[in-house]
Protein backbone atom coordinates (compact mmCIF):
# COMPACT_ATOMS: atom_id res chain seq x y z
CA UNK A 1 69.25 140.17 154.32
CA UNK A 2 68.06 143.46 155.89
CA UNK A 3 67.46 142.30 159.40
CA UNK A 4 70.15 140.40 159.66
CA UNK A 5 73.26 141.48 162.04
CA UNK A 6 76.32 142.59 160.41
CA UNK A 7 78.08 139.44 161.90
CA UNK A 8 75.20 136.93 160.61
CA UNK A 9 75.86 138.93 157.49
CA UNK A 10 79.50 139.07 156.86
CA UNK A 11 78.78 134.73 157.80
CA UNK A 12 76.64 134.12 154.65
CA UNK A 13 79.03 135.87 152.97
CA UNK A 14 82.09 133.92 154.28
CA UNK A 15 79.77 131.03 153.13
CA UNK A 16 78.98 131.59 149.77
CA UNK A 17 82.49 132.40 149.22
CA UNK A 18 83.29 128.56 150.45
CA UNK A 19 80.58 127.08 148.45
CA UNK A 20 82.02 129.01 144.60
CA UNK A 21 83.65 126.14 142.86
CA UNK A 22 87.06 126.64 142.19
CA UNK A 23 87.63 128.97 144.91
CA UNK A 24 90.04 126.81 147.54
CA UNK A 25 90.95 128.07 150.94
CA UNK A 26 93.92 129.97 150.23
CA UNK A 27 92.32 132.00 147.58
CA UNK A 28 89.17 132.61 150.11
CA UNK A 29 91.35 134.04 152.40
CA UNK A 30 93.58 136.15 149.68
CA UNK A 31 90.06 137.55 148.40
CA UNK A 32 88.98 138.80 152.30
CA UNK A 33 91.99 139.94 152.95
CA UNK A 34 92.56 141.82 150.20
CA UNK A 35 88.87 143.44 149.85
CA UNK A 36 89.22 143.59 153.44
CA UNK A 37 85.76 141.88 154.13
CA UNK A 38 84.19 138.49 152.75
CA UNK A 39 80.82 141.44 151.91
CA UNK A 40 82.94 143.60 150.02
CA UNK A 41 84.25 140.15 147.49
CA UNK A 42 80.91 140.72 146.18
CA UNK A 43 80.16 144.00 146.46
CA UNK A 44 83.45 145.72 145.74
CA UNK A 45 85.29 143.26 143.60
CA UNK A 46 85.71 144.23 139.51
CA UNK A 47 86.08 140.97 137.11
CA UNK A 48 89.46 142.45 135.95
CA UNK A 49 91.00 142.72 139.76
CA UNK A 50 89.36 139.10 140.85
CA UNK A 51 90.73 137.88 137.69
CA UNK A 52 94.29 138.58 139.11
CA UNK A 53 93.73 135.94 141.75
CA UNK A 54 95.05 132.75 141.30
CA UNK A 55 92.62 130.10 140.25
CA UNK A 56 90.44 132.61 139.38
CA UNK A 57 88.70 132.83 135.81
CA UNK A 58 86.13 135.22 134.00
CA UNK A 59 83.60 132.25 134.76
CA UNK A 60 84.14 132.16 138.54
CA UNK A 61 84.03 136.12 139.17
CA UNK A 62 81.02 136.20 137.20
CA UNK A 63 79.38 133.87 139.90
CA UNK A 64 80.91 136.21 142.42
CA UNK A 65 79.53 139.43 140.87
CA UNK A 66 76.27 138.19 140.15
CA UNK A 67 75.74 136.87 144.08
CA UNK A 68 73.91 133.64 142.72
CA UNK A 69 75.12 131.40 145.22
CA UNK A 70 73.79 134.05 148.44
CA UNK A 71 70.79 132.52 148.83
CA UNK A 72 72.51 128.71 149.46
CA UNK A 73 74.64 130.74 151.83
CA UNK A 74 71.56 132.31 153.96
CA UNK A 75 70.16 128.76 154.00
CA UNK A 76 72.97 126.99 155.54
CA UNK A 77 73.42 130.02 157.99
CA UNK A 78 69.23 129.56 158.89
CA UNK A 79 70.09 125.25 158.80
CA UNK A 80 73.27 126.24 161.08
CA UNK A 81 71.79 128.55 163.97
CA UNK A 82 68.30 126.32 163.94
CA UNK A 83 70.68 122.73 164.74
CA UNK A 84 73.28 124.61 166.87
CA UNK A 85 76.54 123.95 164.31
CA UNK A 86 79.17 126.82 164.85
CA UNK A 87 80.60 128.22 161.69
CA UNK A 88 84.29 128.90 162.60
CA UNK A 89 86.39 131.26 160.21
CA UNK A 90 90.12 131.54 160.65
CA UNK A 91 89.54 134.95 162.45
CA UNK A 92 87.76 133.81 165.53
CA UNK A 93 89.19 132.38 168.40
CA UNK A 94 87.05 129.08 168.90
CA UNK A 95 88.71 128.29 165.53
CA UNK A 96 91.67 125.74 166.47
CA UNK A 97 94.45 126.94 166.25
CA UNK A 98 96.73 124.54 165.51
CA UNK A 99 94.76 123.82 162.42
CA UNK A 100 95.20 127.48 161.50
CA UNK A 101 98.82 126.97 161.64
CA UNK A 102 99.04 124.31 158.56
CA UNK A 103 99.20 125.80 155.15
CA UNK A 104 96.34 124.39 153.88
CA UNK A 105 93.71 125.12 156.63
CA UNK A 106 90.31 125.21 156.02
CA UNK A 107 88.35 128.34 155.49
CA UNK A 108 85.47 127.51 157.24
CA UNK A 109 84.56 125.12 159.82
CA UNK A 110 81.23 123.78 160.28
CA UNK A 111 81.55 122.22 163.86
CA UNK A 112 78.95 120.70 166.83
CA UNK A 113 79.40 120.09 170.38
CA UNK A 114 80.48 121.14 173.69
CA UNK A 115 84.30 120.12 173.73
CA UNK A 116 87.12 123.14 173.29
CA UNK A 117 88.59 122.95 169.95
CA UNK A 118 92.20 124.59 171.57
CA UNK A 119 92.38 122.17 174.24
CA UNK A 120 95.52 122.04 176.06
CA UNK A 121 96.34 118.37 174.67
CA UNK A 122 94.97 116.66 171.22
CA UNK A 123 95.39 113.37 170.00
CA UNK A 124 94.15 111.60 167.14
CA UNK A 125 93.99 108.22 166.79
CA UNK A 126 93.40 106.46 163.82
CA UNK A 127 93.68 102.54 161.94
CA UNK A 128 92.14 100.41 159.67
CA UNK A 129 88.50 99.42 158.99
CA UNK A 130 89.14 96.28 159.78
CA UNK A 131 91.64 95.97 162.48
CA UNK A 132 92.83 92.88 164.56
CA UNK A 133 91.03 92.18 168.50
CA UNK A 134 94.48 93.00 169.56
CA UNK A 135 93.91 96.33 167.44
CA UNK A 136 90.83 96.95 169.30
CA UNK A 137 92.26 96.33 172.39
CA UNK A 138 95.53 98.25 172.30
CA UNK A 139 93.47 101.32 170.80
CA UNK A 140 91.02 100.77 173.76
CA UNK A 141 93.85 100.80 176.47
CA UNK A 142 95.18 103.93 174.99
CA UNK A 143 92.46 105.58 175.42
CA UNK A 144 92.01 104.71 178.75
CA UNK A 145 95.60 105.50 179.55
CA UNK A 146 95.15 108.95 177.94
CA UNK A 147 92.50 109.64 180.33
CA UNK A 148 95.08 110.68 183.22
CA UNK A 149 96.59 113.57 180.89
CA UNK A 150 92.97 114.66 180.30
CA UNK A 151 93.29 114.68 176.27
CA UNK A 152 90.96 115.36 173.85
CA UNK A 153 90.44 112.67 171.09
CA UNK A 154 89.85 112.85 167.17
CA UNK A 155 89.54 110.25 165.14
CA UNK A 156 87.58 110.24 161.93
CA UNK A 157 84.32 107.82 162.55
CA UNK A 158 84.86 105.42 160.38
CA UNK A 159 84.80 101.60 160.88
CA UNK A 160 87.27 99.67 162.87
CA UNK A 161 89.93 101.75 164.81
CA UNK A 162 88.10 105.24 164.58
CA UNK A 163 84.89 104.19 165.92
CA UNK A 164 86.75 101.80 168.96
CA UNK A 165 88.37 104.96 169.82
CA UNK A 166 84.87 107.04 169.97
CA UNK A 167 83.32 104.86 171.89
CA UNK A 168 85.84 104.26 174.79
CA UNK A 169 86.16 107.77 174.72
CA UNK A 170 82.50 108.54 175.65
CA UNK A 171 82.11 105.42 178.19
CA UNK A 172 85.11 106.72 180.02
CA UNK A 173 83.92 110.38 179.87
CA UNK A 174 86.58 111.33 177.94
CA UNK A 175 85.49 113.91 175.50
CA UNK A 176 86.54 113.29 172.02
CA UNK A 177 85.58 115.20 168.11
CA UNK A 178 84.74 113.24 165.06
CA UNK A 179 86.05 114.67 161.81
CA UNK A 180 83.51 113.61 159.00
CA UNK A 181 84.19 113.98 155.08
CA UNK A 182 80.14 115.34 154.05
CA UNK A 183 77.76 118.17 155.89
CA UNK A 184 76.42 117.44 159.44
CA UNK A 185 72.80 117.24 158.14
CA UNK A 186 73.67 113.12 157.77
CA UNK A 187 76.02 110.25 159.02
CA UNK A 188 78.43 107.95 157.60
CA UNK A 189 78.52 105.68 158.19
CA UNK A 190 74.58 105.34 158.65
CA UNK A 191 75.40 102.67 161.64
CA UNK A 192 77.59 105.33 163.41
CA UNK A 193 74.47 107.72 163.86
CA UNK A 194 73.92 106.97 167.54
CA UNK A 195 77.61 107.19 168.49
CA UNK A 196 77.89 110.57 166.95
CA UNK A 197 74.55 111.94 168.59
CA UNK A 198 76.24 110.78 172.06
CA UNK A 199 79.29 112.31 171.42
CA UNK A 200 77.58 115.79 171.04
CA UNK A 201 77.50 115.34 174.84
CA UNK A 202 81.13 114.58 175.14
CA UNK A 203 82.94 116.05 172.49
CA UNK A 204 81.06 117.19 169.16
CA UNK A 205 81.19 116.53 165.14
CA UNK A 206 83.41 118.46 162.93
CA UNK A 207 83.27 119.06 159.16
CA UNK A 208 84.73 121.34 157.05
CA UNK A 209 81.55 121.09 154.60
CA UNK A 210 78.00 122.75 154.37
CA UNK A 211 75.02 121.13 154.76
CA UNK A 212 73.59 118.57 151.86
CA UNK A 213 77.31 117.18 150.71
CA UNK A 214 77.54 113.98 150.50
CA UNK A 215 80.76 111.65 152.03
CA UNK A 216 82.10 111.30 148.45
CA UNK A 217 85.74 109.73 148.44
CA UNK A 218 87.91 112.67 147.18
CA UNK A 219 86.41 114.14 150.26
CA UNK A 220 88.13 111.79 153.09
CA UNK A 221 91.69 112.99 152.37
CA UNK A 222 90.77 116.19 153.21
CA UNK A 223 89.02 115.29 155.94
CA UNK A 224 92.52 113.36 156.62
CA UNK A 225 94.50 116.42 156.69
CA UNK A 226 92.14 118.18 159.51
CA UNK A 227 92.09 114.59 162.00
CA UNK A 228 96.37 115.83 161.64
CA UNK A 229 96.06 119.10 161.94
CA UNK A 230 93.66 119.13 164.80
CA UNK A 231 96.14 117.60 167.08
CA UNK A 232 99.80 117.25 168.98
CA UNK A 233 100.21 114.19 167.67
CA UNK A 234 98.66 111.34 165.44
CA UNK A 235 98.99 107.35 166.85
CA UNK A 236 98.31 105.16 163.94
CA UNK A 237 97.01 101.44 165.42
CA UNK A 238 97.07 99.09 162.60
CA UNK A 239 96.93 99.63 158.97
CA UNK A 240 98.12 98.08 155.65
CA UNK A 241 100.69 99.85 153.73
CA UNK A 242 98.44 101.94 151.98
CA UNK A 243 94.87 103.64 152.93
CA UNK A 244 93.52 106.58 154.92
CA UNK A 245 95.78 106.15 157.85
CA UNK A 246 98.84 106.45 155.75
CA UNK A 247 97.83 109.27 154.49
CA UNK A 248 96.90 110.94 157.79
CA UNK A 249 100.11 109.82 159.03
CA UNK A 250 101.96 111.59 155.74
CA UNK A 251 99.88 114.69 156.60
CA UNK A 252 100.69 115.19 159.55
CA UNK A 253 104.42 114.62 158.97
CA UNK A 254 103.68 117.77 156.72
CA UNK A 255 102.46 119.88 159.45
CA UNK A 256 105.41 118.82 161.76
CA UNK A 257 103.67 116.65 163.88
CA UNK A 258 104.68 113.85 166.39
CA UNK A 259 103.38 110.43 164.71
CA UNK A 260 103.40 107.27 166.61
CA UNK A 261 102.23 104.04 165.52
CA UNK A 262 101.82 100.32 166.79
CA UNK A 263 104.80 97.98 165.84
CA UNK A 264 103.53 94.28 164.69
CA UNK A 265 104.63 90.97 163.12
CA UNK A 266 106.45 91.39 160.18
CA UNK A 267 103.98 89.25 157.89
CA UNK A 268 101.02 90.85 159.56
CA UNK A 269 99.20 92.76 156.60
CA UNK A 270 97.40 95.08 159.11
CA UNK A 271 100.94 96.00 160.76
CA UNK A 272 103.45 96.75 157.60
CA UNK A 273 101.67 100.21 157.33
CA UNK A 274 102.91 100.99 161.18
CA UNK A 275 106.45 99.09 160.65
CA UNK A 276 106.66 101.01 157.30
CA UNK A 277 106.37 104.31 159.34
CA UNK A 278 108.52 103.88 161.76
CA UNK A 279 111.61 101.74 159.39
CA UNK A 280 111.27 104.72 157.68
CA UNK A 281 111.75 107.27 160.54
CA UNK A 282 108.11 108.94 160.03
CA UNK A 283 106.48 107.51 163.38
CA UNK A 284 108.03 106.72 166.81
CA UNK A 285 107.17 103.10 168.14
CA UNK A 286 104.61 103.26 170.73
CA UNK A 287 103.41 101.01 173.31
CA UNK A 288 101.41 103.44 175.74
CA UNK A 289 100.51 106.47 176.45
CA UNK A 290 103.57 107.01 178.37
CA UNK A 291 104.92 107.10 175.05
CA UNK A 292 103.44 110.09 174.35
CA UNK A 293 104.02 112.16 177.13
CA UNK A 294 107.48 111.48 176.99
CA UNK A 295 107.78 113.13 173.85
CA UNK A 296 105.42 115.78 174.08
CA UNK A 297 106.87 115.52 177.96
CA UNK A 298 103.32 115.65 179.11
CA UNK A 299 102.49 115.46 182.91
CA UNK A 300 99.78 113.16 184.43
CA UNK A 301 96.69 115.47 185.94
CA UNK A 302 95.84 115.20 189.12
CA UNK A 303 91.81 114.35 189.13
CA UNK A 304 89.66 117.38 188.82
CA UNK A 305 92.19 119.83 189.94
CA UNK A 306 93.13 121.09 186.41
CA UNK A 307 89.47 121.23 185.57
CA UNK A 308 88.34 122.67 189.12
CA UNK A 309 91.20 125.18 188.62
CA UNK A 310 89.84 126.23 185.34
CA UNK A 311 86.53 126.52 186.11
CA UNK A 312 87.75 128.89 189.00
CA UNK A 313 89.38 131.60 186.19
CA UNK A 314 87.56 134.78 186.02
CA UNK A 315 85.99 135.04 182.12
CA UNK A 316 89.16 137.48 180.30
CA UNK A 317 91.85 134.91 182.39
CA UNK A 318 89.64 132.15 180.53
CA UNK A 319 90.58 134.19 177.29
CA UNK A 320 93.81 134.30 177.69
CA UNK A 321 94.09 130.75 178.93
CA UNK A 322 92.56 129.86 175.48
CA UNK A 323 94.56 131.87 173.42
CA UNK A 324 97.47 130.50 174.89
CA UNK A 325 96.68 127.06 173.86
CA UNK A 326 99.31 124.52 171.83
CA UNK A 327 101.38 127.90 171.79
CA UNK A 328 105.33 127.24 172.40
CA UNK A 329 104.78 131.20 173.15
CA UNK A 330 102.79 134.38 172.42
CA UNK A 331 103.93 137.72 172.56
CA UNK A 332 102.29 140.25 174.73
CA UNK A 333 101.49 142.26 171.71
CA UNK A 334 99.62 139.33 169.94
CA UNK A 335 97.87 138.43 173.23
CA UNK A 336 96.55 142.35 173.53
CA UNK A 337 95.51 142.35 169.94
CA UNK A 338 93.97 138.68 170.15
CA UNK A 339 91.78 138.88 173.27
CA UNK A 340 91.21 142.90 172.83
CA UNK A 341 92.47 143.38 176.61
CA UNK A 342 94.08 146.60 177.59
CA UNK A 343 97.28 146.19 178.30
CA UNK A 344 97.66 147.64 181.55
CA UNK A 345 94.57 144.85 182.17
CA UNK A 346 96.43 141.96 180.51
CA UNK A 347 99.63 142.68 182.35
CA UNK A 348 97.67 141.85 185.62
CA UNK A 349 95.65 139.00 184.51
CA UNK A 350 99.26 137.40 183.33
CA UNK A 351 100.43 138.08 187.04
CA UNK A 352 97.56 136.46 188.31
CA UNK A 353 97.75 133.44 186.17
CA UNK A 354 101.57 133.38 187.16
CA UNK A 355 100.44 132.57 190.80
CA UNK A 356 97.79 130.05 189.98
CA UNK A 357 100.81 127.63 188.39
CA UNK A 358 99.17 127.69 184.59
CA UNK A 359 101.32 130.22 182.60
CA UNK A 360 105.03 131.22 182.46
CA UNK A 361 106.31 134.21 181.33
CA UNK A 362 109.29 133.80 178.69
CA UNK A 363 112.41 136.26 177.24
CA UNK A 364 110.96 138.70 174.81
CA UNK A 365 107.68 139.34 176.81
CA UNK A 366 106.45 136.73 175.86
CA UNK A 367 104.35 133.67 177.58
CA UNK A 368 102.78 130.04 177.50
CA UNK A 369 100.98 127.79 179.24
CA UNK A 370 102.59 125.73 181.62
């Protein structure tokens, strides 16, 4: 690894820490934060102080001390750069932030495409494999009625629901991310290949594992928890009263996130999921996007001038634009220390944005986006 970069290097280390069995997220982060560098895990780290970890045993620091699993690392950091698939760690800012914010976030993300992960407004929509043409249709219209509030989509690929959403997505330009449950090297399912390739044109692929893993099923609730996570709010279509979409709905009731979902007829096996949700006070009833921005109290955009206006920022008012992001407000301190602006800098570009209509300056010097 000599002529690497120190930032390619401190990567493969980030990755091999992801790739240790038995090592979860929140330990990952304990161990870098603690050694103060994903490097010094390995090159620092005694068995008796990694032992102290939770979750960690004599048989998983030995596999940290002797570095066997480097060499996987520096592979999927050669597979990553060569197919153009950012690896996001919780300390950069194209990591999204509102996934950072749940408790069990991921410690890497392996991600592909062109859309902003910290756009202004998520949703994710998600349903059944197998939904109704009324399903299809509703989750089409949605879509297209989402378009005016310029929203980013997830959904999670799959059959039915996820896929309808995709795909009217990308014919209306909208630009939309597809959370998969195995590495980015492959697609499931195999049918969905072509969608996903145009989507890297409007929107990208997202995956929270390395290259070579396979979509086994213990990995779809996790990749669950990051469709919630991702977003402002989940909208479940249709959906029997148990499955993925139940889950994703419980998930992101755990993060504190608005959940809609699509009343139907009470002996309609695809709707008792939805009318379970909302009897039950863990989804609001929903019948368009209106729905939505009333509760999120979202305003239409005018088209192109939110866009236009963007692409008019200078590059550090982009920064701070970004950071801002699905914040209910940032202090000035956080903002300095996030975007590594001076502060007599920052104070003007906040001025400036103040003018342009996009950010408003709250008690306790703090600000948002407007």
């Amino acid at each position: 690894m000599n002529t690497l970069t120190e930032i390619q290097e401190e990567k493969i280390y980030k990755i091999a820490l992801g790739l240790i069995p038995k090592i979860g997220n929140k330990t990952a982060l304990d161990l870098v934060e603690h050694y103060g560098s994903a490097k010094a895990v390995f090159e620092d780290a005694k068995t008796k102080d990694l032992c102290q970890f939770q979750k960690i045993n004599s048989d998983t620091a030995s596999v940290i001390l002797q570095k066997s699993t480097l060499a996987r690392a520096e592979e999927e950091l050669v597979y990553s750069e060569k197919n153009n698939i950012q690896i996001l760690s919780q300390d950069m800012m194209e990591y999204p932030k509102r996934m950072k914010n749940c408790f069990d976030a991921p410690f890497l993300l392996y991600y592909k495409g062109n859309a902003n992960l910290n756009a202004s407004k998520i949703v994710s929509i998600v349903g059944t494999r197998k939904p109704t043409a009324n399903g299809r249709i509703f989750c089409e219209r949605l879509v297209q009625e989402l378009k005016a509030y310029n929203v980013l989509i997830v959904s999670g690929l799959a059959y039915g629901i996820d896929v309808t959403a995709h795909i009217k997505s990308c014919d209306i330009g909208l630009e939309n991310i597809g959370v998969v449950a195995h590495g980015l090297d492959k697609m499931y399912p195999y049918r969905h290949r072509q969608i996903a390739e145009k989507m890297l044109d409007c929107g990208g692929i997202l995956s929270e594992f390395p290259s070579t893993t396979e979509a086994k099923p213990q990995h779809f609730p996790m990749r669950n928890r990051i469709i919630a996570g991702l977003s402002d709010a989940v909208v479940v279509v249709e959906t029997a009263i148990r499955g993925g979409s139940m889950i994703t709905a419980k998930m992101a009731n755990d993060y504190s996130k608005d959940v809609f979902a699509v009343p139907g007829r009470l002996d309609d096996a695809l709707s008792k999921g939805c009318n379970h949700l909302i009897k039950t006070h863990k989804a609001s009833l929903i019948e368009s996007a209106a729905d939505i921005a009333y509760h999120l109290r979202w305003k239409k955009q005018k088209a192109g001038n939110q866009k236009q206006l963007f692409t008019q920022l200078t590059e550090q008012e982009k920064l701070v634009v970004d950071f801002l992001v699905g914040e209910d407000g940032v202090h000035l301190d956080e903002l300095i220390h996030g975007t590594k602006i001076s502060t007599s800098r920052i104070a003007s570009l906040l001025l400036e944005l103040e003018l342009k209509g996009m950010v408003r300056a709250l008690p306790g010097n703090s600000f948002r986006l407007l």
